[in-house]
PDB file of N, CA and C in Angstrom:
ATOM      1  N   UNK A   1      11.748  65.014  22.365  1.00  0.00           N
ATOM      2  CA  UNK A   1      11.461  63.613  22.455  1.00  0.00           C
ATOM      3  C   UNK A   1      10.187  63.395  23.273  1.00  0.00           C
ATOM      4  N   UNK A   2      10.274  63.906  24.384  1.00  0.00           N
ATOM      5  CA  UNK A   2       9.091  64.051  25.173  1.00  0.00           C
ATOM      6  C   UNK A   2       7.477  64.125  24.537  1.00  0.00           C
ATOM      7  N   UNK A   3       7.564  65.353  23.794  1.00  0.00           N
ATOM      8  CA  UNK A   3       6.355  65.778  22.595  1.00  0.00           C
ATOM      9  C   UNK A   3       5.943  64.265  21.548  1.00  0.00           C
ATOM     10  N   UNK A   4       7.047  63.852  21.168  1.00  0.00           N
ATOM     11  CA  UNK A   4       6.685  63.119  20.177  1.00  0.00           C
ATOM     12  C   UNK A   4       5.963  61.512  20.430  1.00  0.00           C
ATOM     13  N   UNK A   5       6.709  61.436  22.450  1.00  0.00           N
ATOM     14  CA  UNK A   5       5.933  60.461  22.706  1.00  0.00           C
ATOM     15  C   UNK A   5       4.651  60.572  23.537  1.00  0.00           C
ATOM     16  N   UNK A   6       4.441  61.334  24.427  1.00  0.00           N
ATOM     17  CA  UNK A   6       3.224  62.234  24.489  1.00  0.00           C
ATOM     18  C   UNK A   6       2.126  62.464  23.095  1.00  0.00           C
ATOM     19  N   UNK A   7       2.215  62.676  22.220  1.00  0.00           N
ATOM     20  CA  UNK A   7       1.510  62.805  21.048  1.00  0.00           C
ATOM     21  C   UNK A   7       1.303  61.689  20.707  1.00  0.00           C
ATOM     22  N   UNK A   8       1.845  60.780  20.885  1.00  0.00           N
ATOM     23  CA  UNK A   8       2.020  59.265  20.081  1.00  0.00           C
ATOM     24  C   UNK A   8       2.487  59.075  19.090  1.00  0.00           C
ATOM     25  N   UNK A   9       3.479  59.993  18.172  1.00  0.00           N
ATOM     26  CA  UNK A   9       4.244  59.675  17.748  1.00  0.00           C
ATOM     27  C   UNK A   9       5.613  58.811  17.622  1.00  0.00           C
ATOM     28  N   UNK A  10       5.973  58.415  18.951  1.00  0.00           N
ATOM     29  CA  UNK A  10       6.919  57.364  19.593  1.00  0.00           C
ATOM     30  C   UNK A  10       6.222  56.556  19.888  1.00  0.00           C
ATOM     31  N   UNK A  11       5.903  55.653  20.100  1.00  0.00           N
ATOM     32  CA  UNK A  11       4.769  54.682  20.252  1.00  0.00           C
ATOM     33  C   UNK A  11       5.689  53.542  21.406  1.00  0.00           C
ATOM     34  N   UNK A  12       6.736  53.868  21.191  1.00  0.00           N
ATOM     35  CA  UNK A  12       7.728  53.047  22.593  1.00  0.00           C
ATOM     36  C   UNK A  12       9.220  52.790  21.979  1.00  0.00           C
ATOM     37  N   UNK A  13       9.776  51.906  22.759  1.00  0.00           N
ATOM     38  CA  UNK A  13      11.138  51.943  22.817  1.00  0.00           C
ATOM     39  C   UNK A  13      11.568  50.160  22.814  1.00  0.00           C
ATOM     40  N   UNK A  14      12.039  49.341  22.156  1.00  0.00           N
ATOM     41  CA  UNK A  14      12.464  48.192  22.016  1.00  0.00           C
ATOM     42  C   UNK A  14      14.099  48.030  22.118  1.00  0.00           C
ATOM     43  N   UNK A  15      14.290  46.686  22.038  1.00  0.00           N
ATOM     44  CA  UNK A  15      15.656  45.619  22.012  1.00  0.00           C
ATOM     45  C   UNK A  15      15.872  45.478  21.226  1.00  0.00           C
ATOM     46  N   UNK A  16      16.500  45.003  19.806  1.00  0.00           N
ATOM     47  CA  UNK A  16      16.555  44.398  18.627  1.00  0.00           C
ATOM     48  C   UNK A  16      17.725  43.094  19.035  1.00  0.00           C
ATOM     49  N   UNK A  17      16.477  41.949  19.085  1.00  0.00           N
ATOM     50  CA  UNK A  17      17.468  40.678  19.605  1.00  0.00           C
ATOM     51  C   UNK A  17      18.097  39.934  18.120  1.00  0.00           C
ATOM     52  N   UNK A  18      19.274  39.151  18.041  1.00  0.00           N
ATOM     53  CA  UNK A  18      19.116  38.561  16.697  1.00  0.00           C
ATOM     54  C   UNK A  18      18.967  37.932  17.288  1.00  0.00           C
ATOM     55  N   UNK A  19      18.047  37.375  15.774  1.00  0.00           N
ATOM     56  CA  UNK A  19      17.698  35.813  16.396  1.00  0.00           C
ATOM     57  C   UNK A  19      18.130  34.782  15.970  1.00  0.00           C
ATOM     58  N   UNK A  20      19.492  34.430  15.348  1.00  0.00           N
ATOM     59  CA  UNK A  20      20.190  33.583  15.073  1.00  0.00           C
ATOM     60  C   UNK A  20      20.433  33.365  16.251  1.00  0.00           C
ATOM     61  N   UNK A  21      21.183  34.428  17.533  1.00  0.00           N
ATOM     62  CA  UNK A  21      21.893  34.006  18.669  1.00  0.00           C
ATOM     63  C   UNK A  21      21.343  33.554  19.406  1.00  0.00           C
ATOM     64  N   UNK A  22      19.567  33.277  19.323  1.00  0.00           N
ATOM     65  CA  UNK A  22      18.443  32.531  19.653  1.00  0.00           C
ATOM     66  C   UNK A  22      18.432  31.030  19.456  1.00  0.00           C
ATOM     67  N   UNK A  23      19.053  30.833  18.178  1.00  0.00           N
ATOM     68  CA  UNK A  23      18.784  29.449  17.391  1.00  0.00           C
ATOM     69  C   UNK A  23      17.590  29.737  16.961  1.00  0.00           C
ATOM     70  N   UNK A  24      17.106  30.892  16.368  1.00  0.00           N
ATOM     71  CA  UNK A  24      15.511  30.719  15.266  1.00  0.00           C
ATOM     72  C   UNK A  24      15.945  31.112  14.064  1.00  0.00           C
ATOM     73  N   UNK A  25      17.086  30.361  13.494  1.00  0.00           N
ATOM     74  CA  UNK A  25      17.581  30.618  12.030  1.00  0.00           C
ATOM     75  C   UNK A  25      16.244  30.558  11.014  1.00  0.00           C
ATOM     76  N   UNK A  26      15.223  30.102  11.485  1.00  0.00           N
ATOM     77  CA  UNK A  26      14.478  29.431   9.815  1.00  0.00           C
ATOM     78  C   UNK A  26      13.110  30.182   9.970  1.00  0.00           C
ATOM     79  N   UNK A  27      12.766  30.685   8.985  1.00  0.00           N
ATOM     80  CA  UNK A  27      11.759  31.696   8.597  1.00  0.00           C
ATOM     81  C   UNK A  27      11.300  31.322   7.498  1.00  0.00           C
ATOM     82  N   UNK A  28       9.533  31.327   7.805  1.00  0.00           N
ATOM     83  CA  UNK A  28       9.006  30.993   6.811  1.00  0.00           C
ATOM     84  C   UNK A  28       7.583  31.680   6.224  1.00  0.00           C
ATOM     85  N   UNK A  29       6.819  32.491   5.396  1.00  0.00           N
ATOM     86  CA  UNK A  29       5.898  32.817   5.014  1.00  0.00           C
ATOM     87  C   UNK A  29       4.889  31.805   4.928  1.00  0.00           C
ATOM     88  N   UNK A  30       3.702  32.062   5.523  1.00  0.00           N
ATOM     89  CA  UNK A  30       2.929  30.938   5.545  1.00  0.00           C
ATOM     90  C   UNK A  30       1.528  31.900   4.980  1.00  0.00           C
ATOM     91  N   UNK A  31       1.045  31.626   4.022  1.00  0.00           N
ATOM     92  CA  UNK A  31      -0.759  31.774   3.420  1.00  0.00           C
ATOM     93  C   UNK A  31      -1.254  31.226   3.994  1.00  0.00           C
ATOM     94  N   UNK A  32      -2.968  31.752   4.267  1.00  0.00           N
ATOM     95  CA  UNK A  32      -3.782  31.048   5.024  1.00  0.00           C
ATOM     96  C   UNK A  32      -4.844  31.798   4.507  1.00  0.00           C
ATOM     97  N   UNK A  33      -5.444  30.401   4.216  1.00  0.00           N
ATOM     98  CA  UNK A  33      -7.329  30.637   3.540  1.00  0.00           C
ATOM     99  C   UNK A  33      -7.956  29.977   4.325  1.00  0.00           C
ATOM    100  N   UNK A  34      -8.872  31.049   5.143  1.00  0.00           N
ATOM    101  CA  UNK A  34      -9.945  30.673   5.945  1.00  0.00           C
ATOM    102  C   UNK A  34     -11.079  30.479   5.142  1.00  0.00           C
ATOM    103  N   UNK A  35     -11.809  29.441   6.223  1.00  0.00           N
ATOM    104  CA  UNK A  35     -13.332  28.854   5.821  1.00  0.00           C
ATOM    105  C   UNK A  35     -14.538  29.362   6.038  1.00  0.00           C
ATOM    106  N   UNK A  36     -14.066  30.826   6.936  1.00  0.00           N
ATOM    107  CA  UNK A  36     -14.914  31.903   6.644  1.00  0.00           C
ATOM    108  C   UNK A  36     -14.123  33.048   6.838  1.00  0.00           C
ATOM    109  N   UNK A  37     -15.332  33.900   6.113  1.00  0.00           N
ATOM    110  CA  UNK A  37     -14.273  35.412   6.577  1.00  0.00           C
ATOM    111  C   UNK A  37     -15.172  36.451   6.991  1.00  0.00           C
ATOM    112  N   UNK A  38     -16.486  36.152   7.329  1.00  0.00           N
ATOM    113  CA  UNK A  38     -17.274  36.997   7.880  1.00  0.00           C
ATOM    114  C   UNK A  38     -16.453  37.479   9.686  1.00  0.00           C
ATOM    115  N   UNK A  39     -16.855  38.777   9.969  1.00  0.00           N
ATOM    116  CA  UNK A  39     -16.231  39.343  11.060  1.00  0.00           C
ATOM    117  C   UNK A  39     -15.964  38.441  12.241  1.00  0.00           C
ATOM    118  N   UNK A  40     -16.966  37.823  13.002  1.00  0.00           N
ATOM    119  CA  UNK A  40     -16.749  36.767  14.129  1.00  0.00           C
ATOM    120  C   UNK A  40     -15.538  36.153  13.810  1.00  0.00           C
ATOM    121  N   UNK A  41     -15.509  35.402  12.075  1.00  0.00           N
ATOM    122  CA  UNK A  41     -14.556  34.314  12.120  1.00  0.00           C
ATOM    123  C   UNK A  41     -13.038  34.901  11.893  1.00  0.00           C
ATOM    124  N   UNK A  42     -13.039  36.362  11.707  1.00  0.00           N
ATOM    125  CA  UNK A  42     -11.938  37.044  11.272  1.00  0.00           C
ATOM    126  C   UNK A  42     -11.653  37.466  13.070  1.00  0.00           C
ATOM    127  N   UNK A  43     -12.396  37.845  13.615  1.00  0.00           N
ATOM    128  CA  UNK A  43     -12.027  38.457  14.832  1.00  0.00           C
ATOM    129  C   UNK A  43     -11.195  37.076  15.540  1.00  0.00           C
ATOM    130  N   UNK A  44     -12.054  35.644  15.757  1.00  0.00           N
ATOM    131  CA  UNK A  44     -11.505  34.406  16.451  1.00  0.00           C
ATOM    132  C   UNK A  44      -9.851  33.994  15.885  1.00  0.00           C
ATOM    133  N   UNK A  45     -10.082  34.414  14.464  1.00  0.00           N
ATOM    134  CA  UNK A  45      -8.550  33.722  14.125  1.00  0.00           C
ATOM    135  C   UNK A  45      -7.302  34.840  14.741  1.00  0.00           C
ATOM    136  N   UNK A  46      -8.016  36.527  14.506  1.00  0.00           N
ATOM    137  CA  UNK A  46      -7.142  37.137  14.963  1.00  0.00           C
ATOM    138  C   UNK A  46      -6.610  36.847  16.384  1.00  0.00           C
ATOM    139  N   UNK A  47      -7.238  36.723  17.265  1.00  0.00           N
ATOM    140  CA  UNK A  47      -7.136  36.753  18.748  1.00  0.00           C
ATOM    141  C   UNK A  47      -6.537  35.041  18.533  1.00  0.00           C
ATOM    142  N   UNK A  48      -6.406  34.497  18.605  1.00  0.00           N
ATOM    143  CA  UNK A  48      -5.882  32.915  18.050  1.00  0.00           C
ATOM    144  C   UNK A  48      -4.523  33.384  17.811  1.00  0.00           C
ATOM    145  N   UNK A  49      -4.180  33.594  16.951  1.00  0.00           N
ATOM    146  CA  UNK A  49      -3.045  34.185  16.342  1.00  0.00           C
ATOM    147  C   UNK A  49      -2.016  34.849  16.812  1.00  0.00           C
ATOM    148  N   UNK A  50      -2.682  35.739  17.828  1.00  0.00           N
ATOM    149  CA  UNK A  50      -1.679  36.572  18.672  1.00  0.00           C
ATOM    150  C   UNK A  50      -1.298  35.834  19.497  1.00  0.00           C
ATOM    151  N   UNK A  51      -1.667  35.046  19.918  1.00  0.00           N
ATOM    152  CA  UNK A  51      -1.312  33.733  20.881  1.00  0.00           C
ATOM    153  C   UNK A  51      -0.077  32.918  20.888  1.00  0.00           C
ATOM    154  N   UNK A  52       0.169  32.983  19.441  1.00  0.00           N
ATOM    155  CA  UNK A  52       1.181  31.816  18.701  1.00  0.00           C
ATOM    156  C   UNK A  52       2.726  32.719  18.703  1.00  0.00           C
ATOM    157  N   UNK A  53       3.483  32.498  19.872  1.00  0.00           N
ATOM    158  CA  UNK A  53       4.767  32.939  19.703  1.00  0.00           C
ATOM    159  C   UNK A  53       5.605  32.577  18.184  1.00  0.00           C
ATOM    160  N   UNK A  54       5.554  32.116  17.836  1.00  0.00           N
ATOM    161  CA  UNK A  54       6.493  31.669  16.966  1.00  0.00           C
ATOM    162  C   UNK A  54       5.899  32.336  15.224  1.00  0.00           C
ATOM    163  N   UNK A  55       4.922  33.140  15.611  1.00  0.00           N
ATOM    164  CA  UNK A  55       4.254  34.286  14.309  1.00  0.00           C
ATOM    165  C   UNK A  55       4.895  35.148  15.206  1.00  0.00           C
ATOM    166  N   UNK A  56       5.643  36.037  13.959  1.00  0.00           N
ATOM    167  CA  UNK A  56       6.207  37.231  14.112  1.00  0.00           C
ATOM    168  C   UNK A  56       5.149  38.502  13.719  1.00  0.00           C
ATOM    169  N   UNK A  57       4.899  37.919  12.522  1.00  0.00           N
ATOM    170  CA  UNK A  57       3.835  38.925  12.027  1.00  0.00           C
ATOM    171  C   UNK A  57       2.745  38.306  11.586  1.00  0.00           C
ATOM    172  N   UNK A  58       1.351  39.270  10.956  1.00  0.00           N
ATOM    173  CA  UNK A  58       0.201  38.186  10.832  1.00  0.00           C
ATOM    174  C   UNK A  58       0.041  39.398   9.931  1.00  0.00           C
ATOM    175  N   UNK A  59      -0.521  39.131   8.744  1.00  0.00           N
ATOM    176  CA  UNK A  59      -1.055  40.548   8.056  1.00  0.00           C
ATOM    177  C   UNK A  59      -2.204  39.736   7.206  1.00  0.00           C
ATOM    178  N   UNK A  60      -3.473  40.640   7.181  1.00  0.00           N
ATOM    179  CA  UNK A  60      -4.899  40.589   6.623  1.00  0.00           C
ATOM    180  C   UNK A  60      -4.338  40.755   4.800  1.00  0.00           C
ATOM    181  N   UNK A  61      -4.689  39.984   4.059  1.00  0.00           N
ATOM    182  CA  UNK A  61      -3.947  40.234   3.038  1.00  0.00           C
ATOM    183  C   UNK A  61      -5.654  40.201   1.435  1.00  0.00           C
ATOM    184  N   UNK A  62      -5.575  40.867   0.564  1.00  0.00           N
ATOM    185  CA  UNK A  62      -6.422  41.051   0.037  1.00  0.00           C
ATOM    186  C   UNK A  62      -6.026  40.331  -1.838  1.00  0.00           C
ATOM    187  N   UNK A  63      -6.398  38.871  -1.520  1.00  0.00           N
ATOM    188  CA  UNK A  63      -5.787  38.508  -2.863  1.00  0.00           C
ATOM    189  C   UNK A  63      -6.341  37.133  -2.509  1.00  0.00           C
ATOM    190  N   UNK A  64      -6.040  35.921  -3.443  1.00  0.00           N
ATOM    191  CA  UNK A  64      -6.720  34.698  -3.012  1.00  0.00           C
ATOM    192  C   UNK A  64      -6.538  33.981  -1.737  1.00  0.00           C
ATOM    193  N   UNK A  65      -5.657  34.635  -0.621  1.00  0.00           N
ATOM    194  CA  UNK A  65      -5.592  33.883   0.324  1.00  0.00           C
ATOM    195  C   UNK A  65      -6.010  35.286   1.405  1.00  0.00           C
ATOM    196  N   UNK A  66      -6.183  35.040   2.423  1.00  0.00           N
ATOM    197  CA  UNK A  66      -6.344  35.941   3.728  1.00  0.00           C
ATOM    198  C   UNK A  66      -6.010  36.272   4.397  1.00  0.00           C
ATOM    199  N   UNK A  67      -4.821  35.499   4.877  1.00  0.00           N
ATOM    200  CA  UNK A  67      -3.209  36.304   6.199  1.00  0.00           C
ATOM    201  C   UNK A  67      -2.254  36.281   4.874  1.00  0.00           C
ATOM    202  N   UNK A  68      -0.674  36.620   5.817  1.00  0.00           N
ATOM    203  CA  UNK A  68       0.102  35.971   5.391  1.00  0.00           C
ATOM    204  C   UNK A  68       0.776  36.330   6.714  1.00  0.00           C
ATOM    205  N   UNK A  69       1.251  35.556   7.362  1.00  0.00           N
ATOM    206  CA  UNK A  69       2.315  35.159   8.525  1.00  0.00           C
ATOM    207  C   UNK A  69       3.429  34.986   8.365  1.00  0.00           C
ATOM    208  N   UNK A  70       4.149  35.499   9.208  1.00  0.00           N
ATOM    209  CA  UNK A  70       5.914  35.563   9.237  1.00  0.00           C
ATOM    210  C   UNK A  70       6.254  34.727  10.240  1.00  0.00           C
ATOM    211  N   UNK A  71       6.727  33.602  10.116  1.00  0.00           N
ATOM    212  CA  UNK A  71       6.685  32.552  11.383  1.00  0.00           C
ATOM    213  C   UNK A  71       8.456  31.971  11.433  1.00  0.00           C
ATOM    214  N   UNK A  72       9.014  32.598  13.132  1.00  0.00           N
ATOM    215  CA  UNK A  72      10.279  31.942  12.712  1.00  0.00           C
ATOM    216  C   UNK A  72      10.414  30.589  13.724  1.00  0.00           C
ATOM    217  N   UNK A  73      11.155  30.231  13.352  1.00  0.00           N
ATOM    218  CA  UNK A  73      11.484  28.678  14.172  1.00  0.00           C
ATOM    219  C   UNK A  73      12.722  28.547  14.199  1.00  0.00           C
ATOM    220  N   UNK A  74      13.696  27.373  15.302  1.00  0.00           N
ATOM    221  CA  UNK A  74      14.881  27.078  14.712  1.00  0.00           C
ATOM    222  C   UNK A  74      15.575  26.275  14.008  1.00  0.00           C
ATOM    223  N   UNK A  75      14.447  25.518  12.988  1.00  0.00           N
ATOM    224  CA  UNK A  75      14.772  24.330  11.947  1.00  0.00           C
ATOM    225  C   UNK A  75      13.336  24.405  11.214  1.00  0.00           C
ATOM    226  N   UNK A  76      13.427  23.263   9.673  1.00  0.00           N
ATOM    227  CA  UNK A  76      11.973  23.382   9.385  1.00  0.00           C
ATOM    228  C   UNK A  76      11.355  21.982  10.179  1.00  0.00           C
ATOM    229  N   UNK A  77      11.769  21.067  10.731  1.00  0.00           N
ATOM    230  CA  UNK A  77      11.541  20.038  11.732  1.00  0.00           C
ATOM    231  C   UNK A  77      10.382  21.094  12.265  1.00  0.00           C
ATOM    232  N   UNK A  78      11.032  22.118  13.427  1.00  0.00           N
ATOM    233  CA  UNK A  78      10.364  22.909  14.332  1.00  0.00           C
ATOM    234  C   UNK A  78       9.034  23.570  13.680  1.00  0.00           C
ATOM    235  N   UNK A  79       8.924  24.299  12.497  1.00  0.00           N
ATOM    236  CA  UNK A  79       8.573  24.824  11.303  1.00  0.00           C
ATOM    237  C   UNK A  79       7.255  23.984  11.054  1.00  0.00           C
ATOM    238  N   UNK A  80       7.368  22.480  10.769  1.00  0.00           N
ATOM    239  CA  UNK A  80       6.445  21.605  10.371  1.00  0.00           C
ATOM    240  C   UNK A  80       5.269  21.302  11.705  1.00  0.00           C
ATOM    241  N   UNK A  81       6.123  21.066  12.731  1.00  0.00           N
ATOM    242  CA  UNK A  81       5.076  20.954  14.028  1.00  0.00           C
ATOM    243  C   UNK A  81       4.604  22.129  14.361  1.00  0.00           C
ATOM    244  N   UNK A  82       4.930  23.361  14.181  1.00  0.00           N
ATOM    245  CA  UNK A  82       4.079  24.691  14.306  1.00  0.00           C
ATOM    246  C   UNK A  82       3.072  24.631  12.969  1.00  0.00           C
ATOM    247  N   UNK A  83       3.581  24.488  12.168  1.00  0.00           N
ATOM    248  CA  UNK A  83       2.166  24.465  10.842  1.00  0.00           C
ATOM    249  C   UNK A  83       0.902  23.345  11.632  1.00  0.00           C
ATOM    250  N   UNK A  84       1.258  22.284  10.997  1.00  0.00           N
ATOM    251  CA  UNK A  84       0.631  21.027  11.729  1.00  0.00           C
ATOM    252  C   UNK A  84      -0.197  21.595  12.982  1.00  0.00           C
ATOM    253  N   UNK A  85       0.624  21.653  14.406  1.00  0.00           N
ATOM    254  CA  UNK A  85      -0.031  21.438  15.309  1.00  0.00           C
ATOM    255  C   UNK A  85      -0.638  22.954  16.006  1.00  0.00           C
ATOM    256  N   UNK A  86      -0.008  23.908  15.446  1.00  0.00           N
ATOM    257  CA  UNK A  86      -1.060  25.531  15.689  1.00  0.00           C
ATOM    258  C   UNK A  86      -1.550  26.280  14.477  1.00  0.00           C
ATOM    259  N   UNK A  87      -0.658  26.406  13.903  1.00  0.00           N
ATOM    260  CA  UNK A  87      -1.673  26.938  12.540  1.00  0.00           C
ATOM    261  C   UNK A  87      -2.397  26.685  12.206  1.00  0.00           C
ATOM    262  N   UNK A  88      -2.421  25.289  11.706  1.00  0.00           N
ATOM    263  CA  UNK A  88      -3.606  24.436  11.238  1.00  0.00           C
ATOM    264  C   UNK A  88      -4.686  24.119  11.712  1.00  0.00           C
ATOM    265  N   UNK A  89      -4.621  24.437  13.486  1.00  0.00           N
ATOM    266  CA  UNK A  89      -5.508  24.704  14.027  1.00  0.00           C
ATOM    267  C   UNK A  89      -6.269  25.562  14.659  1.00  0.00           C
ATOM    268  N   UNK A  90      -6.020  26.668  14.276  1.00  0.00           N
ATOM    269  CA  UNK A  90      -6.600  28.137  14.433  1.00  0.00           C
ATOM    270  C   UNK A  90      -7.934  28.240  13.980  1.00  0.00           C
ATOM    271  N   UNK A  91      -9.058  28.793  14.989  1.00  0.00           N
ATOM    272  CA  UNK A  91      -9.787  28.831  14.106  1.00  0.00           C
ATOM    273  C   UNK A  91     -10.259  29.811  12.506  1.00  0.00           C
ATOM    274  N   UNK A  92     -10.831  28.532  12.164  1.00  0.00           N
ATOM    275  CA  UNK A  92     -11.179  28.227  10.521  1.00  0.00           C
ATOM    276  C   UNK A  92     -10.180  28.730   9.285  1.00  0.00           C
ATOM    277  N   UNK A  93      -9.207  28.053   9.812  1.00  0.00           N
ATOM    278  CA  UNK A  93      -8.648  27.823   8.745  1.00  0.00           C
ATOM    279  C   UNK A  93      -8.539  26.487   8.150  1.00  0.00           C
ATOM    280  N   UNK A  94      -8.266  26.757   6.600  1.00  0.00           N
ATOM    281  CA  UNK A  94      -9.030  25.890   5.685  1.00  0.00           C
ATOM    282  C   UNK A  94      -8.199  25.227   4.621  1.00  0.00           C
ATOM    283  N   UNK A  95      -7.114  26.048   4.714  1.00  0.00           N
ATOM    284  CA  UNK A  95      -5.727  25.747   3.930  1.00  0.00           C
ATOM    285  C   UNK A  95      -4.637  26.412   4.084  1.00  0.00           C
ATOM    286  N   UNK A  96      -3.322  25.864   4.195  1.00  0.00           N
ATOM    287  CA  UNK A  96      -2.113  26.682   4.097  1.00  0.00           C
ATOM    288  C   UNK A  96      -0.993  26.901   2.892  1.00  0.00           C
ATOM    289  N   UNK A  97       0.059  27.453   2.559  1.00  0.00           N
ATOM    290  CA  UNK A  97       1.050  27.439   1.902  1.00  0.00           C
ATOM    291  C   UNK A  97       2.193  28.085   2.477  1.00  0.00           C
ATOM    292  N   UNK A  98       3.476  27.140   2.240  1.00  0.00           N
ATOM    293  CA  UNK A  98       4.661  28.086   3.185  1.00  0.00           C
ATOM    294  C   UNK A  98       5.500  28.338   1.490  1.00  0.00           C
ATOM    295  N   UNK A  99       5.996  29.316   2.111  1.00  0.00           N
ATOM    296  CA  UNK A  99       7.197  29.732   1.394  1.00  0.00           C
ATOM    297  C   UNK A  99       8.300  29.866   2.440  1.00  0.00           C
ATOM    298  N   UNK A 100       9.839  29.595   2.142  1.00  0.00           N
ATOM    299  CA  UNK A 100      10.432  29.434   2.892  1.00  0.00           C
ATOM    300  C   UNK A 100      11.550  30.366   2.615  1.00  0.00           C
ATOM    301  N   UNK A 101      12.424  31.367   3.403  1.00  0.00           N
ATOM    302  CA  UNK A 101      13.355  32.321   3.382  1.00  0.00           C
ATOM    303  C   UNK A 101      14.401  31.711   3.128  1.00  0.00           C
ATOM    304  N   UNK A 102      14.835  32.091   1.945  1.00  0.00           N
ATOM    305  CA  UNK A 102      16.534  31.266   2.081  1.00  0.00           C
ATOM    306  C   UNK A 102      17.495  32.473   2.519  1.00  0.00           C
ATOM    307  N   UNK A 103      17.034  33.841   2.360  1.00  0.00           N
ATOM    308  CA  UNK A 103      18.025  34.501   2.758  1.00  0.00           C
ATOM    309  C   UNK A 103      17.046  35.822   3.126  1.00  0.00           C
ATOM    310  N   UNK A 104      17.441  36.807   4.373  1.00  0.00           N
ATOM    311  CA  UNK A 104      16.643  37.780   4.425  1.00  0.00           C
ATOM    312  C   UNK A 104      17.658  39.589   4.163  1.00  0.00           C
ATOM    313  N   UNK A 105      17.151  39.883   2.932  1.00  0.00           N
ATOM    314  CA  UNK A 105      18.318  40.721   2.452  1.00  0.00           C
ATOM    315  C   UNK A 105      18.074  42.218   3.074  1.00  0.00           C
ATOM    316  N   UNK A 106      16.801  41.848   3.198  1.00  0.00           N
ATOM    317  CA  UNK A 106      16.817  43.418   3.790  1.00  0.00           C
ATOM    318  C   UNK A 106      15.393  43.629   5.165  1.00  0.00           C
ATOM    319  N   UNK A 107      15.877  43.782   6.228  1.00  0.00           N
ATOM    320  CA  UNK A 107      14.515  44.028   7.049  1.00  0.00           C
ATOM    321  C   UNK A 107      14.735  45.700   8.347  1.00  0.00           C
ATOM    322  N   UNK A 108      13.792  45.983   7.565  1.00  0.00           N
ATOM    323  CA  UNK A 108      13.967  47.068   8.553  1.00  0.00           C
ATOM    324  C   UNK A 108      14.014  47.224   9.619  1.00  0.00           C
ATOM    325  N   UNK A 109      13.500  46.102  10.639  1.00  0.00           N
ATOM    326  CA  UNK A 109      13.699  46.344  11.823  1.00  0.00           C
ATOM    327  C   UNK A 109      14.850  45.959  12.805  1.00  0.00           C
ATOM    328  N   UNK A 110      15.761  45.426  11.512  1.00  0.00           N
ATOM    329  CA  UNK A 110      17.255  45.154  12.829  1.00  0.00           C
ATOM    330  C   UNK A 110      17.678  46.513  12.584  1.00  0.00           C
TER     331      UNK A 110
END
């Protein structure tokens, strides 16, 4: 075990919280097309982004839009004022789309 985290093959050791027992039942995929995508404006949204507790994940995505974000909340009430009042204001972004989880059947990390 030692070797593998020494090497960096273990990269660390976590909790696996649910997060129902949180109250963040509601998960939602959110697209995001920025208004630029030259490096500066890709670097600002990244660092922006990491900021925003309520993104689980953020992934660079190569298709008509440019992220796609895993954002949980504990209602879509909660859901709508995180789009609205941080997403939407990240810089340069230019448009969004949510898709919304009705059920999550399989995730590897619980």
């Amino acid at each position: 075990m030692r070797k593998l985290i020494d090497t960096g093959v273990i990269r660390g050791f976590r909790a696996v919280v649910d997060p129902a027992s949180l109250g963040l039942d509601h998960v939602a995929f959110t697209e995001v097309k920025l208004s630029d995508t030259r490096e500066e404006a890709l670097s600002a949204f990244n660092a922006a982004v990491r900021e925003l507790p309520e993104v689980e994940e953020c992934h660079m995505i190569a298709s008509s839009f440019d992220y796609l974000l895993k954002v949980r909340t504990a209602d879509v009430r909660r859901y709508r004022m995180v789009l609205g009042e941080k997403i939407s204001s990240l810089p340069h972004v230019a448009s969004t789309s949510t898709f919304v989880a009705m059920e999550t059947v399989k995730d590897a990390s619980s």
